[in-house]
N, C-alpha and C. Protein backbone atom coordinates (compact mmCIF):
# COMPACT_ATOMS: atom_id res chain seq x y z
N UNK A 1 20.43 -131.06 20.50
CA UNK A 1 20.05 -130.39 19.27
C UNK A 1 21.27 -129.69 18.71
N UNK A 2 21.43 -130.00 17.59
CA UNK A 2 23.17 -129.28 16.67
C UNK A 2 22.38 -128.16 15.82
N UNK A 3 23.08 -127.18 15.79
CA UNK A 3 23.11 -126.00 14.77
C UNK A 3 23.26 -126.23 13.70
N UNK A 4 22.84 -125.65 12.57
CA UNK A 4 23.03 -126.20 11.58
C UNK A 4 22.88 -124.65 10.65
N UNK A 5 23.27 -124.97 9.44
CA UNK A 5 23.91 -123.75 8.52
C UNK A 5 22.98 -122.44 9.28
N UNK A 6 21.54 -123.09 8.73
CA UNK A 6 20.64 -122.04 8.75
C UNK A 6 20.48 -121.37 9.80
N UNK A 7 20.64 -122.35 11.03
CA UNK A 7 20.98 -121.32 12.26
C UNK A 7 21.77 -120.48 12.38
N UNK A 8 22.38 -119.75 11.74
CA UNK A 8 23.98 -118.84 11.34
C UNK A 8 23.41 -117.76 10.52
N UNK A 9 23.06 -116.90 10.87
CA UNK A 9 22.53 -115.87 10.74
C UNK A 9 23.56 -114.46 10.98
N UNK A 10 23.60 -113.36 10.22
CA UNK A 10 24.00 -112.25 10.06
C UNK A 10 23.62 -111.09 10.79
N UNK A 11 24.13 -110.53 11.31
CA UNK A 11 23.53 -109.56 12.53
C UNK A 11 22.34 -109.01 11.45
N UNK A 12 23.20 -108.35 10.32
CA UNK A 12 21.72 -107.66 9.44
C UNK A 12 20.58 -108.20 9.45
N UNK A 13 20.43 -109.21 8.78
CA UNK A 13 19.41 -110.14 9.35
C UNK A 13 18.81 -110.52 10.21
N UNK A 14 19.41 -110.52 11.71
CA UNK A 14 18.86 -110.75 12.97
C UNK A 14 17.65 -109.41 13.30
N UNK A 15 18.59 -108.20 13.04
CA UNK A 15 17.99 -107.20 12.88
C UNK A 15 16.51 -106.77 12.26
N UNK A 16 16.89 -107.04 11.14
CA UNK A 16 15.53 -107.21 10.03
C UNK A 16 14.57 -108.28 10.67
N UNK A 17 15.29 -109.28 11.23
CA UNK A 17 13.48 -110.20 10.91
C UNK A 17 14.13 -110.74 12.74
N UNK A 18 14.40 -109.88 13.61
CA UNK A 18 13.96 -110.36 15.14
C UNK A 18 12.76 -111.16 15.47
N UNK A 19 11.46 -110.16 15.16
CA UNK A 19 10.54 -111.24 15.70
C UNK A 19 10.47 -112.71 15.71
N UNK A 20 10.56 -112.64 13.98
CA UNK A 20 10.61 -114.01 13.51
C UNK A 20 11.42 -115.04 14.40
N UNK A 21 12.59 -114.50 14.44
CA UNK A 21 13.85 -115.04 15.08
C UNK A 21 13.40 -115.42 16.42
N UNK A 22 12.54 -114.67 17.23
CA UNK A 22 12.07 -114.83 18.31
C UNK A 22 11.28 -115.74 18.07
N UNK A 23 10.27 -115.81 17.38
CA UNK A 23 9.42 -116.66 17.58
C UNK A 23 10.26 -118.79 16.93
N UNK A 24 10.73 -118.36 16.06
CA UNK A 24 11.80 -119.70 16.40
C UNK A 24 12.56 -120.06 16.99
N UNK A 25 13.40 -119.18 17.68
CA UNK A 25 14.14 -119.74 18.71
C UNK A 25 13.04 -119.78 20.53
N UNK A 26 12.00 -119.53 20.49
CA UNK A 26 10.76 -120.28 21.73
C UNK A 26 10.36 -121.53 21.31
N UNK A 27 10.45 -121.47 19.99
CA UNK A 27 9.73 -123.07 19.44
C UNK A 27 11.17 -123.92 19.89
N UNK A 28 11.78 -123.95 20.02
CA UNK A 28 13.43 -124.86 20.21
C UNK A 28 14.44 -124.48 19.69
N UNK A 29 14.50 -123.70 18.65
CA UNK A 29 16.17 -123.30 17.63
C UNK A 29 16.57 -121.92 18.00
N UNK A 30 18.00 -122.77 18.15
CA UNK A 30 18.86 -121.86 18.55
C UNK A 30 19.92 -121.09 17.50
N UNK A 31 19.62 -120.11 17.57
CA UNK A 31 20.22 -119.38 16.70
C UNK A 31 22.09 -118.19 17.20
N UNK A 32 22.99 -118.80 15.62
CA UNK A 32 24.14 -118.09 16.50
C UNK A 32 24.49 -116.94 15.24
N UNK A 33 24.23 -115.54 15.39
CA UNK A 33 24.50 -114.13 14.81
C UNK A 33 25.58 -114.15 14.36
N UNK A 34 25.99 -113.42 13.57
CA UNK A 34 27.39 -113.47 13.24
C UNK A 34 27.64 -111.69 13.33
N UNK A 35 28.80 -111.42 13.40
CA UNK A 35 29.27 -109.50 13.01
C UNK A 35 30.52 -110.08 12.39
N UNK A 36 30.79 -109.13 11.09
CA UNK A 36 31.68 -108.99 10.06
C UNK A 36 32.38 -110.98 9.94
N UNK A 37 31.28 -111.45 10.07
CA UNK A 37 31.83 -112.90 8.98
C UNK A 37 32.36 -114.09 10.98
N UNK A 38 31.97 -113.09 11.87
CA UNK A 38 32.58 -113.98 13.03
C UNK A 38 31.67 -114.14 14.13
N UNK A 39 31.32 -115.35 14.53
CA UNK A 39 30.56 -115.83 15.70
C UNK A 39 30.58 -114.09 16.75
N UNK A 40 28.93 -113.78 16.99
CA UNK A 40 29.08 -112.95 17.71
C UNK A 40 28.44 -112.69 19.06
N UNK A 41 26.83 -113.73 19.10
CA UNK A 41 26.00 -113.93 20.06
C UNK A 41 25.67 -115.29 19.75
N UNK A 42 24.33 -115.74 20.51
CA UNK A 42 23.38 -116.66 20.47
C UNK A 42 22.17 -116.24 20.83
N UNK A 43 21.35 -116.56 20.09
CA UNK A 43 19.90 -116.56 20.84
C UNK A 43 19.55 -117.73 21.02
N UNK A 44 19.01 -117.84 22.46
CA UNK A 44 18.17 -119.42 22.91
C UNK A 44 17.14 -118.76 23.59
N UNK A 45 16.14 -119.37 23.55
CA UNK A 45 15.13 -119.27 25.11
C UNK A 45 15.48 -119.26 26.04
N UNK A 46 14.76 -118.11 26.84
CA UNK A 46 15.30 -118.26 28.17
C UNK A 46 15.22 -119.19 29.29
N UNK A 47 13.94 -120.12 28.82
CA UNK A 47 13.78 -121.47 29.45
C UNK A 47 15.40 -122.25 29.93
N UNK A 48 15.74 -122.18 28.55
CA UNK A 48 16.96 -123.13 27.89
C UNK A 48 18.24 -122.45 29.23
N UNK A 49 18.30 -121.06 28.87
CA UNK A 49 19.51 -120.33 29.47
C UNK A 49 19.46 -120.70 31.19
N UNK A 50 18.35 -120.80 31.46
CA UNK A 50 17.75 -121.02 32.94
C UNK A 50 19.04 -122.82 32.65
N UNK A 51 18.45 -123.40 32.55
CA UNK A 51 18.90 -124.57 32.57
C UNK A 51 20.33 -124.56 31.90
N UNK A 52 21.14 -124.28 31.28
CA UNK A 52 22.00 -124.11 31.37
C UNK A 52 22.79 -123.64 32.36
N UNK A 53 22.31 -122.43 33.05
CA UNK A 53 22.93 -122.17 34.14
C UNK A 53 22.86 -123.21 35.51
N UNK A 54 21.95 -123.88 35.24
CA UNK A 54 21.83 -124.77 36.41
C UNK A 54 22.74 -126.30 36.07
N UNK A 55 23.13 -126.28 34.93
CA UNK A 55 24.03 -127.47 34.57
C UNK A 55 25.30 -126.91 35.10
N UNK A 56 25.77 -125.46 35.07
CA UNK A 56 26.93 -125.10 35.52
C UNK A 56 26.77 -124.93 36.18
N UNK A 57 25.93 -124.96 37.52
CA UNK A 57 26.17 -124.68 38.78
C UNK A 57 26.63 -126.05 39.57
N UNK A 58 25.92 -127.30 39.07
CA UNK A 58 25.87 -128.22 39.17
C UNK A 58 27.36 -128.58 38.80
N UNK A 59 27.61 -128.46 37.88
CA UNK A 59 29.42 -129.12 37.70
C UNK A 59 30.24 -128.57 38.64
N UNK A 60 29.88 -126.93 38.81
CA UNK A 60 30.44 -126.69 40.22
C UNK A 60 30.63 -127.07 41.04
N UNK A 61 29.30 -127.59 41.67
CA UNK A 61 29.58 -128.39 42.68
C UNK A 61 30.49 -129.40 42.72
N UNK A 62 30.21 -130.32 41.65
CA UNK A 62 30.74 -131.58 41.52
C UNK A 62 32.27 -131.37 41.43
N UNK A 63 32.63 -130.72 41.08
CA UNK A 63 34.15 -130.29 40.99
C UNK A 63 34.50 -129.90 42.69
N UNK A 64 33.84 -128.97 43.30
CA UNK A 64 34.12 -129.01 44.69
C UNK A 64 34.02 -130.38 45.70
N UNK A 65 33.01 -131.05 45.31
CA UNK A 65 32.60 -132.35 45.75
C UNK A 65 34.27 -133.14 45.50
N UNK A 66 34.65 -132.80 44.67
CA UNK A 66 35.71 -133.91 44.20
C UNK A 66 37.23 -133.21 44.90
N UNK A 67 36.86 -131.94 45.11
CA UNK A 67 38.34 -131.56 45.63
C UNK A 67 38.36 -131.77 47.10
N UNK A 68 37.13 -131.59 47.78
CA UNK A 68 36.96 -132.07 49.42
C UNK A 68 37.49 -133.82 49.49
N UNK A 69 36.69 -134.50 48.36
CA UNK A 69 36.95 -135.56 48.69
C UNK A 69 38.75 -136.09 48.93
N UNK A 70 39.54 -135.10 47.57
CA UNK A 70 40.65 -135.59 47.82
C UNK A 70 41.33 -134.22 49.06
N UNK A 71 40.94 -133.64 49.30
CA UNK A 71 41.31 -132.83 50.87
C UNK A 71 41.39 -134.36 51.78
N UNK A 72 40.51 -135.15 51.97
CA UNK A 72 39.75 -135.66 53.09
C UNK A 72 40.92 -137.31 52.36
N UNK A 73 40.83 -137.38 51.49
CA UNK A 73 41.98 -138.34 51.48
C UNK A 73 43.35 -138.30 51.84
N UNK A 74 43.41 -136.93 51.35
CA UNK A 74 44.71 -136.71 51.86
C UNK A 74 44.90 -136.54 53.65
N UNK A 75 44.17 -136.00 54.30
CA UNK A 75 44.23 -136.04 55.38
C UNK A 75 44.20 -137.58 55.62
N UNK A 76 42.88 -137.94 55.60
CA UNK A 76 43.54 -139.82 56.05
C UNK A 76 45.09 -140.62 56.22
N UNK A 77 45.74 -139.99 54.64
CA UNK A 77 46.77 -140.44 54.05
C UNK A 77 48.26 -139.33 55.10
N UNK A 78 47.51 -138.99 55.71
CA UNK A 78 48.64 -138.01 56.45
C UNK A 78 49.44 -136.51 56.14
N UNK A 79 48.68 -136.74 54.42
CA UNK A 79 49.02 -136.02 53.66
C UNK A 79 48.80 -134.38 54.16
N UNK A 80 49.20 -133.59 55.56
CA UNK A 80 48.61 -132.37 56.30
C UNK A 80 49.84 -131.66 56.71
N UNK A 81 49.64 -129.96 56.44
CA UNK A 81 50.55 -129.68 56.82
C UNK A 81 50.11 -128.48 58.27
N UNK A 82 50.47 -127.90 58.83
CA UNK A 82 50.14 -127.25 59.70
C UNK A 82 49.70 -125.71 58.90
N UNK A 83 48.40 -125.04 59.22
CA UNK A 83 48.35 -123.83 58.23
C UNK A 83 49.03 -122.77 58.40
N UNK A 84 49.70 -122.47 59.70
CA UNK A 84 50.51 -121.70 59.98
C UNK A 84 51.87 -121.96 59.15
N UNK A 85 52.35 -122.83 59.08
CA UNK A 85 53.96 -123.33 58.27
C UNK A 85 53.63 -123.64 56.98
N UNK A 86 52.85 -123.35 56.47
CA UNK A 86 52.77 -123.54 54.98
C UNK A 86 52.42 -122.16 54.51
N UNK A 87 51.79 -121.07 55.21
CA UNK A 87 51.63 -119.61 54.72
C UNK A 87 52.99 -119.35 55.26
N UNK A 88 53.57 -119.38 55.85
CA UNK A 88 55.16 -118.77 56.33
C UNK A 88 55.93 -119.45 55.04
N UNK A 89 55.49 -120.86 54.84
CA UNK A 89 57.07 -121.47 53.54
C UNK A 89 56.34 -120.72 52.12
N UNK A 90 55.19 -120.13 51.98
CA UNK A 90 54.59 -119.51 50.71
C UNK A 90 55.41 -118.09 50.92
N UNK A 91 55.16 -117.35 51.68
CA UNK A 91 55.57 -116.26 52.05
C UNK A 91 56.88 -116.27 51.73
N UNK A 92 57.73 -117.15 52.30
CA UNK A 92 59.17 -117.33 51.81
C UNK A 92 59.59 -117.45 50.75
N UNK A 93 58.83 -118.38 49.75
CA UNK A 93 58.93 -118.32 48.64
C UNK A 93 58.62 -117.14 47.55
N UNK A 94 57.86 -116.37 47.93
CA UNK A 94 57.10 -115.21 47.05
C UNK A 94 58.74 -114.30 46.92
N UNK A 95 59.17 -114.17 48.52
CA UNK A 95 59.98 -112.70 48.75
C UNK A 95 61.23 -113.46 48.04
N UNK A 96 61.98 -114.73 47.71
CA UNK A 96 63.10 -115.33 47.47
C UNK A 96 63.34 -114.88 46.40
């Protein structure tokens, strides 16, 4: 679902007619406030926000999923260093 003009609303306005605002953004529209002429909130349902957060938790993962995988390649690939000699060559490097 895209935003569209009318979704662009003025804090004054948000103000003045909330309910309303409430009661359209439960039906599906999402509404984005503005203060002095510049993007300032959003209102969505909280249904919506629920699920949003669970799409980013989810990429989370998947992004961890993807850095183990190349951990675990690299080890295959020999690609390992000892953890002791790599915090000592960091260390070295910080104080140089």
């Amino acid at each position: 679902m895209g935003i569209s003009a009318s979704d662009v609303i003025p804090l004054s306005h948000a103000r003045a007619h909330f309910s309303e605002l409430a009661e359209e953004v439960k039906a599906g529209a999402e509404k984005i406030v503005t203060k002095n002429g510049e993007s300032f909130i959003a209102l969505i349902d909280s249904d919506r926000l629920d699920y949003y957060h669970q799409l980013e938790r989810e990429r989370i993962h998947l992004l961890l999923i993807d850095e183990v995988s190349r951990g675990l390649d690299d080890v295959a690939a020999g690609r390992v260093k000892d953890a002791r000699s790599a915090i000592h060559s960091i260390k070295r490097r910080r104080s140089a």
